[in-house]
C-alpha atoms as a PDB file:
ATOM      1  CA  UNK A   1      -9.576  76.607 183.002  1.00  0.00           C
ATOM      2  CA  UNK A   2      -9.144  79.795 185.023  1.00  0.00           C
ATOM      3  CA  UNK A   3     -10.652  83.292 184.560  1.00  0.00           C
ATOM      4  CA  UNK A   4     -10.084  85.473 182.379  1.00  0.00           C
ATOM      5  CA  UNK A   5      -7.533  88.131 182.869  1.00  0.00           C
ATOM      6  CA  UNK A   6      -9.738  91.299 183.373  1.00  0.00           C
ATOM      7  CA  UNK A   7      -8.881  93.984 181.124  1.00  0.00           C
ATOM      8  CA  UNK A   8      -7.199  97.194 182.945  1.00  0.00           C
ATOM      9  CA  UNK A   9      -9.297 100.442 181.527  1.00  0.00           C
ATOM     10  CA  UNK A  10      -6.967 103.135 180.015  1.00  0.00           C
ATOM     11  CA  UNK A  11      -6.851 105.223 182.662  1.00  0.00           C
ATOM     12  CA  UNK A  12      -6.611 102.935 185.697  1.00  0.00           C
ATOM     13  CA  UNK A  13      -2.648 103.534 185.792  1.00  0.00           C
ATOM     14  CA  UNK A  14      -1.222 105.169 189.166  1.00  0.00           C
ATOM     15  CA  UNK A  15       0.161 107.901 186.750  1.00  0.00           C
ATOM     16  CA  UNK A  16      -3.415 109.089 186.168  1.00  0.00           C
ATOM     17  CA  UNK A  17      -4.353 109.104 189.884  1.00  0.00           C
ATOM     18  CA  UNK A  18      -4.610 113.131 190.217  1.00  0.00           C
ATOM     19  CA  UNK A  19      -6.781 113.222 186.891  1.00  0.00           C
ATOM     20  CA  UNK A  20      -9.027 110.920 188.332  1.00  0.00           C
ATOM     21  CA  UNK A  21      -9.373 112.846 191.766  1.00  0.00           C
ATOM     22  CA  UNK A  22     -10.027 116.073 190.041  1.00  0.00           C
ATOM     23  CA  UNK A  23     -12.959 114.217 187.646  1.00  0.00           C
ATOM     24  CA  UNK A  24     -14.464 112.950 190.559  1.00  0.00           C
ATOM     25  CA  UNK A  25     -14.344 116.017 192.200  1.00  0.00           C
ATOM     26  CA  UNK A  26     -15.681 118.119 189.249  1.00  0.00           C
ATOM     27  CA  UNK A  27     -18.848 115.787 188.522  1.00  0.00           C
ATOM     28  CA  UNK A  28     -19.490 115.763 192.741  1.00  0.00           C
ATOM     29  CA  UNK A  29     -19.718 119.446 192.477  1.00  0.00           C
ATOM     30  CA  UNK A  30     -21.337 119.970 188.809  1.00  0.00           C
ATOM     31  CA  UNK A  31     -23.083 116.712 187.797  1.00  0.00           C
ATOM     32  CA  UNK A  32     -23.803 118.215 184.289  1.00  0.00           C
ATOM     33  CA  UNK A  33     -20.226 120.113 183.794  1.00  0.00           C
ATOM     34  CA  UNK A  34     -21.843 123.238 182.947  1.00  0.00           C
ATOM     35  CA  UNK A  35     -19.680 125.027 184.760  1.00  0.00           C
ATOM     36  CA  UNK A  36     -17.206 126.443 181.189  1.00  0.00           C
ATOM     37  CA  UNK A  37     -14.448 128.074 183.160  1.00  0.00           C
ATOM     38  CA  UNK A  38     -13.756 124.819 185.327  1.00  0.00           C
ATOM     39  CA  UNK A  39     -13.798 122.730 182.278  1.00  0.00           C
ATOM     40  CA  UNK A  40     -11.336 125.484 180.868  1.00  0.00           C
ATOM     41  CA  UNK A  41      -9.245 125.456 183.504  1.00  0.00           C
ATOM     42  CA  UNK A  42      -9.324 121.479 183.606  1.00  0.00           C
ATOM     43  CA  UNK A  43      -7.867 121.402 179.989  1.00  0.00           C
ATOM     44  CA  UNK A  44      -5.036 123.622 180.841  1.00  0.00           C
ATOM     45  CA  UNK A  45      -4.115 121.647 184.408  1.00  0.00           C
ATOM     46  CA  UNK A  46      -3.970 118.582 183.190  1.00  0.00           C
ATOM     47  CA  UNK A  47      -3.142 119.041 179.153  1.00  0.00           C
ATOM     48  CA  UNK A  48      -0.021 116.608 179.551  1.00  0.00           C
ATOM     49  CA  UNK A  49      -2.156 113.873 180.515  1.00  0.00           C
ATOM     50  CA  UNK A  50      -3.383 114.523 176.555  1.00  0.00           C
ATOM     51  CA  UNK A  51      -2.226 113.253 173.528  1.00  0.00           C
ATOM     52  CA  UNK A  52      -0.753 116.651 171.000  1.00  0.00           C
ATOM     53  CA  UNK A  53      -3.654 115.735 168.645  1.00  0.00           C
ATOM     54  CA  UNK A  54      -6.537 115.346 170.965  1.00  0.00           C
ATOM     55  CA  UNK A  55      -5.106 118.217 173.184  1.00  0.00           C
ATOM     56  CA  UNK A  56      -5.486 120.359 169.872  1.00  0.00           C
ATOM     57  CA  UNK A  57      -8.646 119.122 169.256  1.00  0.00           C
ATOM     58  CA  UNK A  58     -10.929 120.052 172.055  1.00  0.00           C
ATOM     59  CA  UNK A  59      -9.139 123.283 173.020  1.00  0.00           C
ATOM     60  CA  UNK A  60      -9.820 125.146 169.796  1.00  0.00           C
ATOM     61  CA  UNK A  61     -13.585 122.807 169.856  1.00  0.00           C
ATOM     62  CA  UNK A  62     -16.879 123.691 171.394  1.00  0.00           C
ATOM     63  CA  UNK A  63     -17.215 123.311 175.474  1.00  0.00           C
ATOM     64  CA  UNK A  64     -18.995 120.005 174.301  1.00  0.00           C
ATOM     65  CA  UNK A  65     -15.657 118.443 173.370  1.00  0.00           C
ATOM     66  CA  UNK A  66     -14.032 119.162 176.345  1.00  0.00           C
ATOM     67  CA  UNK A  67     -17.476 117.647 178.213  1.00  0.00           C
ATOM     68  CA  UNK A  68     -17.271 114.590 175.716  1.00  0.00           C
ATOM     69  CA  UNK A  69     -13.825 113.747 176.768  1.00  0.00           C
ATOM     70  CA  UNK A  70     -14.119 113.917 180.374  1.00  0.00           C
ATOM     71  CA  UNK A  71     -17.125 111.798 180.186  1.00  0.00           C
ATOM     72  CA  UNK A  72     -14.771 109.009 177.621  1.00  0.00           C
ATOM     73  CA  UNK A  73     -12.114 109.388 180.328  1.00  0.00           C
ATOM     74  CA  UNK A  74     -14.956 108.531 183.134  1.00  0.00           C
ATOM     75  CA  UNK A  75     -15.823 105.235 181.070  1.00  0.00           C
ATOM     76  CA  UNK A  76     -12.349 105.316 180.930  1.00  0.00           C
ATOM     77  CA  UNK A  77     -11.421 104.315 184.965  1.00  0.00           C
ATOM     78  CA  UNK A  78     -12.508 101.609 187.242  1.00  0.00           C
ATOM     79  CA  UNK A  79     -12.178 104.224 190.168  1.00  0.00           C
ATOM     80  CA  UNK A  80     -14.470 106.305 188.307  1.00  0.00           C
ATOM     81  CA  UNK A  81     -17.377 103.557 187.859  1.00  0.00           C
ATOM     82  CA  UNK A  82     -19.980 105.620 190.555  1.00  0.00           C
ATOM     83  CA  UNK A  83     -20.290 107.680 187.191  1.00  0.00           C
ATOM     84  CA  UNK A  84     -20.184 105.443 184.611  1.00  0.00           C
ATOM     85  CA  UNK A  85     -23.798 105.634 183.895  1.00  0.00           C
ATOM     86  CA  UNK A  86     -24.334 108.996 183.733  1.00  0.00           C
ATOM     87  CA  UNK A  87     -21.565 109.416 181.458  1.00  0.00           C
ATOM     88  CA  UNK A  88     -23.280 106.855 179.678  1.00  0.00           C
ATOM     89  CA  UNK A  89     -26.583 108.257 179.267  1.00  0.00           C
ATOM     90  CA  UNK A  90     -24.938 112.241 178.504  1.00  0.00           C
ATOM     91  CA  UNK A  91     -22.524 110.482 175.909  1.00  0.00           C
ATOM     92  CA  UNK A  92     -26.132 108.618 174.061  1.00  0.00           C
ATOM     93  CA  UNK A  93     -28.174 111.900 174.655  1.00  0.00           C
ATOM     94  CA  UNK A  94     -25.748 114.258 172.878  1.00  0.00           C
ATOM     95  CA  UNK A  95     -25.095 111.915 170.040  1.00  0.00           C
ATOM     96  CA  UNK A  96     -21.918 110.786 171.182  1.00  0.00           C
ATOM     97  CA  UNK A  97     -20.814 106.475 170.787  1.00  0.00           C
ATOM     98  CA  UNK A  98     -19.644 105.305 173.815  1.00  0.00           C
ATOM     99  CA  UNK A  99     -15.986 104.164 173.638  1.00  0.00           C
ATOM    100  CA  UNK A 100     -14.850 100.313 172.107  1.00  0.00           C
ATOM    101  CA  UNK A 101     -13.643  99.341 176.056  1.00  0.00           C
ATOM    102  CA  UNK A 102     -17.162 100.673 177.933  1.00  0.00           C
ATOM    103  CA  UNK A 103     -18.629  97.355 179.135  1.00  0.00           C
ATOM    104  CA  UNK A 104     -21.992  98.186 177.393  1.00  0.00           C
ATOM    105  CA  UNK A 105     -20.203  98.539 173.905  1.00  0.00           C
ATOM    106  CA  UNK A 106     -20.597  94.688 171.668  1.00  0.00           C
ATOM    107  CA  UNK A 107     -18.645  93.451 169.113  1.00  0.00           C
ATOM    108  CA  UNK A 108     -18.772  90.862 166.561  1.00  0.00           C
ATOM    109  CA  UNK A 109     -15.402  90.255 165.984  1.00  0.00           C
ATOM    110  CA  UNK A 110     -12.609  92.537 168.007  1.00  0.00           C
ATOM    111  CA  UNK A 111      -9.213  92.430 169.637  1.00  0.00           C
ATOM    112  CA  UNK A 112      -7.708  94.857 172.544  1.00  0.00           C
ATOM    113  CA  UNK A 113      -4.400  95.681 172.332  1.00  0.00           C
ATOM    114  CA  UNK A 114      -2.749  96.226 175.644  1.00  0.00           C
ATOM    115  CA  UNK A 115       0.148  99.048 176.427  1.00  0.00           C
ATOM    116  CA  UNK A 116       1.882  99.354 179.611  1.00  0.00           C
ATOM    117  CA  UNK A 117      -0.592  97.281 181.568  1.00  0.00           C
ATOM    118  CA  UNK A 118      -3.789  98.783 180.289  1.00  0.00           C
ATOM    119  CA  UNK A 119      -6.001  99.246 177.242  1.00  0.00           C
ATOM    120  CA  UNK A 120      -4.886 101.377 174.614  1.00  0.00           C
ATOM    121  CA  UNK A 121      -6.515 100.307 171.480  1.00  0.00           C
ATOM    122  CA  UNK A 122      -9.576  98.700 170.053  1.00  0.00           C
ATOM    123  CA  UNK A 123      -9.416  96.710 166.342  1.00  0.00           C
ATOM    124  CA  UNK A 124     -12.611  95.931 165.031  1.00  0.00           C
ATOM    125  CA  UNK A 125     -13.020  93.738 162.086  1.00  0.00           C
ATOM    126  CA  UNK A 126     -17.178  93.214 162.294  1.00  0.00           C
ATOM    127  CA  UNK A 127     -19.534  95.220 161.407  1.00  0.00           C
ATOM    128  CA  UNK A 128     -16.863  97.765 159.737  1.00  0.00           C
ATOM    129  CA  UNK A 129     -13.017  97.739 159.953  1.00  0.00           C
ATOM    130  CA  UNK A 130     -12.062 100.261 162.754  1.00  0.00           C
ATOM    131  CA  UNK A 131      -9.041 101.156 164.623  1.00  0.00           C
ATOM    132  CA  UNK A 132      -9.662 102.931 168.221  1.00  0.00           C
ATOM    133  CA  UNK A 133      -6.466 104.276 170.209  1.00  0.00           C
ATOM    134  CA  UNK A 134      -6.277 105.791 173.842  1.00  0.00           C
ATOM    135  CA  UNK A 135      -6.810 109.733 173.127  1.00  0.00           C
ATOM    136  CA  UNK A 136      -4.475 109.974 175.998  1.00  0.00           C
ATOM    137  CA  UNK A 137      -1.721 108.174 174.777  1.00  0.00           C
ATOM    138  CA  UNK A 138       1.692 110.417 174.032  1.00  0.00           C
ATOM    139  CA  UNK A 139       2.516 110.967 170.351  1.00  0.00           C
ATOM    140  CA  UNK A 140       5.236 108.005 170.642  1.00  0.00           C
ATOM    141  CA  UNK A 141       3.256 105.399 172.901  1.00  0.00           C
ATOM    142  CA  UNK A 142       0.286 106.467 169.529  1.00  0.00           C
ATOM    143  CA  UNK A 143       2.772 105.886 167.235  1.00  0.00           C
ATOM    144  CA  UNK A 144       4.163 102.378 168.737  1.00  0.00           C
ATOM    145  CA  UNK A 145       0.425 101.147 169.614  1.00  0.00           C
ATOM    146  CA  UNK A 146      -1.418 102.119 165.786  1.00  0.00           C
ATOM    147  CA  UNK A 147       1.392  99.801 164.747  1.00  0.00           C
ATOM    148  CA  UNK A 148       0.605  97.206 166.889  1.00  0.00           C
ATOM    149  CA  UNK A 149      -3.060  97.600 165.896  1.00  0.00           C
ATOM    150  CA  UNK A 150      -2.152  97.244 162.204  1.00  0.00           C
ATOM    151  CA  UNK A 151      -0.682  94.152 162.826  1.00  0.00           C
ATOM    152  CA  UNK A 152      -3.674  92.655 164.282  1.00  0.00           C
ATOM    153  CA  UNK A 153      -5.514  94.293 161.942  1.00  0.00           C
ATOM    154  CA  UNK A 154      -3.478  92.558 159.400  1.00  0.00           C
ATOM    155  CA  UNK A 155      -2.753  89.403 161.376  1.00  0.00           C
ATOM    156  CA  UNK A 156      -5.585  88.520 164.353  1.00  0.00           C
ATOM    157  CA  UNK A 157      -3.794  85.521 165.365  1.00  0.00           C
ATOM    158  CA  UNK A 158      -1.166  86.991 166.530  1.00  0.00           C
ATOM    159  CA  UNK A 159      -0.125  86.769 169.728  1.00  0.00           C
ATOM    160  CA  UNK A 160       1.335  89.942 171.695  1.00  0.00           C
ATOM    161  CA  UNK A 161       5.586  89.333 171.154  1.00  0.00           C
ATOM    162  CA  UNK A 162       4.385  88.847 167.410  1.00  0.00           C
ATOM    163  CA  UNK A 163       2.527  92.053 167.402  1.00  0.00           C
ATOM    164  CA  UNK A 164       5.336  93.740 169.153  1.00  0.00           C
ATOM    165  CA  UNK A 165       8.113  92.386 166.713  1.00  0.00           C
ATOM    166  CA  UNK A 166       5.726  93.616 163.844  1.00  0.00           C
ATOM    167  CA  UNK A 167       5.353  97.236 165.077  1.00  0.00           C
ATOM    168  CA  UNK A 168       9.449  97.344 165.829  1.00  0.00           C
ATOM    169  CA  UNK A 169       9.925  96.138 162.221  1.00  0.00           C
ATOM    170  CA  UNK A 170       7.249  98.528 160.937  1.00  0.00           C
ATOM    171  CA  UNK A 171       8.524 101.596 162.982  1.00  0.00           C
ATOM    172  CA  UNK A 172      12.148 101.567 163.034  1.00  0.00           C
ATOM    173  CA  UNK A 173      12.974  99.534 159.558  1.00  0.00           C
ATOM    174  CA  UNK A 174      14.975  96.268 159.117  1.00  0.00           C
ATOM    175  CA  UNK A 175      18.323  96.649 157.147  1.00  0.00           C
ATOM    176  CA  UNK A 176      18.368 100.543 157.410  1.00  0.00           C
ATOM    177  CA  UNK A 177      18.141  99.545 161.832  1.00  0.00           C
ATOM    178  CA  UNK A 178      22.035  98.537 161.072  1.00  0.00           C
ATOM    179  CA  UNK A 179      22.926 101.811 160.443  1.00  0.00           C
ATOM    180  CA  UNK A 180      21.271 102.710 163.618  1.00  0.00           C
ATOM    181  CA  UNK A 181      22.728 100.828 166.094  1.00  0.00           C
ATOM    182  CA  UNK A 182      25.615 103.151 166.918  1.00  0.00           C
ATOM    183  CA  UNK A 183      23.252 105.350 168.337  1.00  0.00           C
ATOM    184  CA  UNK A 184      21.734 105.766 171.590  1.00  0.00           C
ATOM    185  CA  UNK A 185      18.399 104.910 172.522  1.00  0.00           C
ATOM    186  CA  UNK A 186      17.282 107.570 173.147  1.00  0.00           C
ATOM    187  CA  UNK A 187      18.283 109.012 169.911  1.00  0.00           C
ATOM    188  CA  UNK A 188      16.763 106.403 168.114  1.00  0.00           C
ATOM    189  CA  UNK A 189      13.501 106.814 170.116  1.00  0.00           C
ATOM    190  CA  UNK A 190      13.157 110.894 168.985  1.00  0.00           C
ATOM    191  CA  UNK A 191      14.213 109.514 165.091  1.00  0.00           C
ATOM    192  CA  UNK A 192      11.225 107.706 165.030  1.00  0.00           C
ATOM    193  CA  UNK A 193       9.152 108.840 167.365  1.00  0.00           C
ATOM    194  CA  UNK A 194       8.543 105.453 169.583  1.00  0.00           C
ATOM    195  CA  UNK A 195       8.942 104.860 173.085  1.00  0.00           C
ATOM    196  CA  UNK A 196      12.187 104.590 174.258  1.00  0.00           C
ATOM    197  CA  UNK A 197      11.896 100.920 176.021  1.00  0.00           C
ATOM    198  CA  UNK A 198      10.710  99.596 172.240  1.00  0.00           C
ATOM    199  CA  UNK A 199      14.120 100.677 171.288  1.00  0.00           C
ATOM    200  CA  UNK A 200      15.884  98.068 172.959  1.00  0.00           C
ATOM    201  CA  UNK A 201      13.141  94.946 172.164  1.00  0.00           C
ATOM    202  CA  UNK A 202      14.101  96.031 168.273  1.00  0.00           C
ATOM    203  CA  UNK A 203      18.410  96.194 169.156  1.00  0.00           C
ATOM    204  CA  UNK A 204      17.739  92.468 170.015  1.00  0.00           C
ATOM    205  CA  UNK A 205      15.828  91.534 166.696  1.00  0.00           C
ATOM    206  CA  UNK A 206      17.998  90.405 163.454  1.00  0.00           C
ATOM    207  CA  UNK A 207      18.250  93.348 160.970  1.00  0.00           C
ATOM    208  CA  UNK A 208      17.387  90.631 157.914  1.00  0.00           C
ATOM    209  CA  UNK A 209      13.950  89.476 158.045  1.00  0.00           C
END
């Protein structure tokens, strides 16, 4: 039997490489991120790289939340893994849980739901039922993944096509889609607010289930 398949982190993606540099760069120069206008300026650089909710979040939040987040998005990157334990110990010292993926984290029972090559949620059935999404995730890719995660949730022996076919059904309808189908992707995609690419998977599913 081979290995395991090692699971990509949620930030690992090439799109995130600039993010990355600047982390690294920041925690080189200020270890402890006091440094407020930096983390400031941070926020507003890189606030695409955020989802709308967390975005909204830590800029109206405490310097702590913007601190808190850089250090999930550190636990958050192989490249990043010189800091991992620092971010660690801050996250633990300040009260903080570390995030589902972090290495250190255990679970009784749990399943990772992949997005795009890399992690973007956690279910947890043991010791309390939890769903954990990628912060960073866009308000679609959220949208399309929590309904993936509710179909583990509701089904954990699913397997990811299943899972996928759930969250089309669940997100775009099954009759009604019918009535859709005139339309372009990418109009469909804005109507309900999933990824564009999901669009077409669900224009190749029956309308009847």
């Amino acid at each position: 039997m081979g290995k395991e398949k090692k699971k990509n982190l949620p930030l690992d993606d090439a799109r995130y490489d600039p993010l990355r540099e600047r982390i690294k760069e920041m925690l080189k120069n200020d270890p402890e991120l006091f440094d407020t206008k930096s983390l400031r300026e941070f926020l507003e650089t890189y606030k695409n790289y955020f989802g709308t909710r967390t975005l909204a979040e830590i800029s109206i939040g405490a310097d702590d939340l913007i601190r808190r987040t850089i250090h999930y998005m550190v636990l958050s990157s192989t490249d990043l893994e010189p800091f991992h334990e620092s971010s660690r110990r801050w996250l633990k010292d300040n009260g903080y849980q570390l995030p589902p993926w972090d290495s250190e984290v255990t679970r009784k029972a749990h399943r990772v739901i992949e997005y795009k090559g890399r992690v973007a949620a956690v279910v947890e059935w043991e010791p309390n039922k939890n769903i954990t999404l990628d912060p960073n995730l866009s308000e679609s890719e959220r949208n399309w993944v929590l309904a993936m995660a509710i179909g583990a949730g509701e089904k954990p022996e699913w397997n990811y096509d299943e899972l996928r076919t759930f969250a089309a059904y669940l997100t775009m309808g099954g009759k009604e889609f019918s009535k859709e189908r005139n339309l372009s992707n990418k109009e469909i995609a804005e109507k309900y607010g999933v990824p564009v690419e999901e669009v077409e998977f669900r224009r190749k599913l029956p309308d009847s289930i």
